[in-house]
C-alpha atoms as a PDB file:
ATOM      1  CA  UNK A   1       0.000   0.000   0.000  1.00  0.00           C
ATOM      2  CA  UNK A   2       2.865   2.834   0.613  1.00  0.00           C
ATOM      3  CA  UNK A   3       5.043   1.214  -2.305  1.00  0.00           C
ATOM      4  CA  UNK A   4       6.837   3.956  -4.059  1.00  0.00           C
ATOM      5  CA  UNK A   5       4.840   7.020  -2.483  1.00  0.00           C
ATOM      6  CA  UNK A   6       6.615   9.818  -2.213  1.00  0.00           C
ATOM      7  CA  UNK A   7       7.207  11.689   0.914  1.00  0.00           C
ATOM      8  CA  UNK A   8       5.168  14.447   0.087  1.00  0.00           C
ATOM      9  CA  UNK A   9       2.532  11.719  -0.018  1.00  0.00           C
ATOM     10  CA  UNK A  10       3.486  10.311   3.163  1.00  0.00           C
ATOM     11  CA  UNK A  11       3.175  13.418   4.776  1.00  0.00           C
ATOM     12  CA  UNK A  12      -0.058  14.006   3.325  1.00  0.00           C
ATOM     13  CA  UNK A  13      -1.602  10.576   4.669  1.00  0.00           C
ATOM     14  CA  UNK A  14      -0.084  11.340   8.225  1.00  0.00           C
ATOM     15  CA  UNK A  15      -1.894  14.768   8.023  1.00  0.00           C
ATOM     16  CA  UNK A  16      -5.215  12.768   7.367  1.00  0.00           C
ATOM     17  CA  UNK A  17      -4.607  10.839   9.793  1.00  0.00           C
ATOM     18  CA  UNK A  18      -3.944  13.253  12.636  1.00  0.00           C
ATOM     19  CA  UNK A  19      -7.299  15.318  11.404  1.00  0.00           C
ATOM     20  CA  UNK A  20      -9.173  11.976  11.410  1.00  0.00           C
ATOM     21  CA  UNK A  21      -7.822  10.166  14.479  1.00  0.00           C
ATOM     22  CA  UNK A  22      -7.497  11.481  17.542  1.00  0.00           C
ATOM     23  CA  UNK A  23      -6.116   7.974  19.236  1.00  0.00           C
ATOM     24  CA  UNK A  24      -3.403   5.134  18.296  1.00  0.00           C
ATOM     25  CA  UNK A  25      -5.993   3.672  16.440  1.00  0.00           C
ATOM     26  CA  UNK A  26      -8.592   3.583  13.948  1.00  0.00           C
ATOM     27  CA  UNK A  27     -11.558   1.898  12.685  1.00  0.00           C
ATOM     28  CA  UNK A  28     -12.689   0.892   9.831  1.00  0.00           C
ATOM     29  CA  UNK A  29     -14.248   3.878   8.827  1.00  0.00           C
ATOM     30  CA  UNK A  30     -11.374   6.300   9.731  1.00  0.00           C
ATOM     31  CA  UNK A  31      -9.141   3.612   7.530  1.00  0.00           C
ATOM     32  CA  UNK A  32     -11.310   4.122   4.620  1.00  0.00           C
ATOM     33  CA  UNK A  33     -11.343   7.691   4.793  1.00  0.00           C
ATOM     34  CA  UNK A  34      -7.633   8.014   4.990  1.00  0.00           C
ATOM     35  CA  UNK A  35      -6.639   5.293   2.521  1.00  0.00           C
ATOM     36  CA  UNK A  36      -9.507   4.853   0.375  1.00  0.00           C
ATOM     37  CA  UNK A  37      -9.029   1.576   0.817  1.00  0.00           C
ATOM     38  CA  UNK A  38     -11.610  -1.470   2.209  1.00  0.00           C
ATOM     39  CA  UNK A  39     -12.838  -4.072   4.522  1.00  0.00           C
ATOM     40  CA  UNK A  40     -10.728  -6.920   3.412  1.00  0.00           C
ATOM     41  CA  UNK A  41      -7.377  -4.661   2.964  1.00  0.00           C
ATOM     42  CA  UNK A  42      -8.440  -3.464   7.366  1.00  0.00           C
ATOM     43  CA  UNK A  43      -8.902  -6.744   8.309  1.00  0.00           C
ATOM     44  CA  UNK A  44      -5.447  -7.512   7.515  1.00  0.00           C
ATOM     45  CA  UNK A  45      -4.286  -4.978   9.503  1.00  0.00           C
ATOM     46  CA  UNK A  46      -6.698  -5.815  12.409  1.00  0.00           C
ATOM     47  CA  UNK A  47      -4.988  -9.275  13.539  1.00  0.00           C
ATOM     48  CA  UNK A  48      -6.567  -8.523  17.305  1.00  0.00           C
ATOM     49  CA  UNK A  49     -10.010  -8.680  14.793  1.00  0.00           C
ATOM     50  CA  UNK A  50     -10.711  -5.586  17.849  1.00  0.00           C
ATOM     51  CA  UNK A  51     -12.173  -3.434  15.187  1.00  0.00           C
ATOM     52  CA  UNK A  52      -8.991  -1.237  15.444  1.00  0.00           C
ATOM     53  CA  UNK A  53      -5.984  -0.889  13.796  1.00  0.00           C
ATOM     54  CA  UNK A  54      -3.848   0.194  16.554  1.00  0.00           C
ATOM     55  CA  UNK A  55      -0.169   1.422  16.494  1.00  0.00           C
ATOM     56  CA  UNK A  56       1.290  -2.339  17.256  1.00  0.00           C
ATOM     57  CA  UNK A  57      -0.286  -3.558  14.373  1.00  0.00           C
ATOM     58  CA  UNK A  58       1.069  -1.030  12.310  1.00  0.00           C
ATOM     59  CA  UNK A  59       4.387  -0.812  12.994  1.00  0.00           C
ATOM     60  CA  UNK A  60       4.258  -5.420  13.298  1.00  0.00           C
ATOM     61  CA  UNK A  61       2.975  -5.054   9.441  1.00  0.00           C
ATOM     62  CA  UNK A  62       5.439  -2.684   8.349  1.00  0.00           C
ATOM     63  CA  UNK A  63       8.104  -4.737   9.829  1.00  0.00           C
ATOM     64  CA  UNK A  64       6.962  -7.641   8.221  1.00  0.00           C
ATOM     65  CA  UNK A  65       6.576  -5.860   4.851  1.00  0.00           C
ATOM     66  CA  UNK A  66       9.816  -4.475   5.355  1.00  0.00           C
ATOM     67  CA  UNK A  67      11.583  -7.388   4.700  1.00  0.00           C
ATOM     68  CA  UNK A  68       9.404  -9.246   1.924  1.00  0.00           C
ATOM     69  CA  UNK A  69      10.698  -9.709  -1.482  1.00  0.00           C
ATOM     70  CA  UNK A  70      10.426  -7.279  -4.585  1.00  0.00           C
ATOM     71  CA  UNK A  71       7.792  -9.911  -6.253  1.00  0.00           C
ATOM     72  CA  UNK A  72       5.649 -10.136  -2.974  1.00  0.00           C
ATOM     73  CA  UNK A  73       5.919  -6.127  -2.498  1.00  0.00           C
ATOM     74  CA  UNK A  74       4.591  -6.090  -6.254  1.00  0.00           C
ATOM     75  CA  UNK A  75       1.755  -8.702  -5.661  1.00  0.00           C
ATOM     76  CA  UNK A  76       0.755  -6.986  -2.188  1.00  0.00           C
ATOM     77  CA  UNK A  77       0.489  -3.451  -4.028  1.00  0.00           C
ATOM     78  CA  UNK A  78      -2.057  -5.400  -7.065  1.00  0.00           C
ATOM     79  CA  UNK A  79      -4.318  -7.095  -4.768  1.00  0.00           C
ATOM     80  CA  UNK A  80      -4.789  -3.761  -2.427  1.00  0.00           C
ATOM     81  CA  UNK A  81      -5.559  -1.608  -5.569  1.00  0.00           C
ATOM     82  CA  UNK A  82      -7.616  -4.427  -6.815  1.00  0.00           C
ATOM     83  CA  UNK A  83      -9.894  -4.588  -3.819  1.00  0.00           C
ATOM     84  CA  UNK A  84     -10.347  -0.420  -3.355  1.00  0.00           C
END
């Protein structure tokens, strides 16, 4: 989802986010709004399946995207703009 963004666009999500969310977390809708993005591609991120992504799970996913290959980085990026 933040393959190749630029930082300008980076900084632009965080600013959504800090409008939107006033907590280290946020729900589904909050997600949506920020990332245009959908159920399935939260409930990935929501591994508690609390209803919130919180900071943990944020920072475990990027860790664990982190260190995937090119070809799974690729594939990720397809099937999140195929489900928006």
């Amino acid at each position: 989802m933040l393959i190749n963004f630029s930082l300008a666009k980076i900084r632009e999500l965080h600013g959504s986010f800090k409008s939107i969310c006033d907590n280290f977390a946020i729900n589904l809708t909050e997600f949506e709004t920020i990332f245009s993005s959908n159920e399935v591609t939260f409930a990935i991120w929501d591994t508690d399946n609390n209803g919130l992504i919180d900071a943990m799970e944020v920072f475990a996913g990027l860790i664990i995207f982190a260190d995937s290959r090119a070809e799974d980085k690729i594939r990720c990026k397809y099937i999140f703009s195929y489900e928006c």
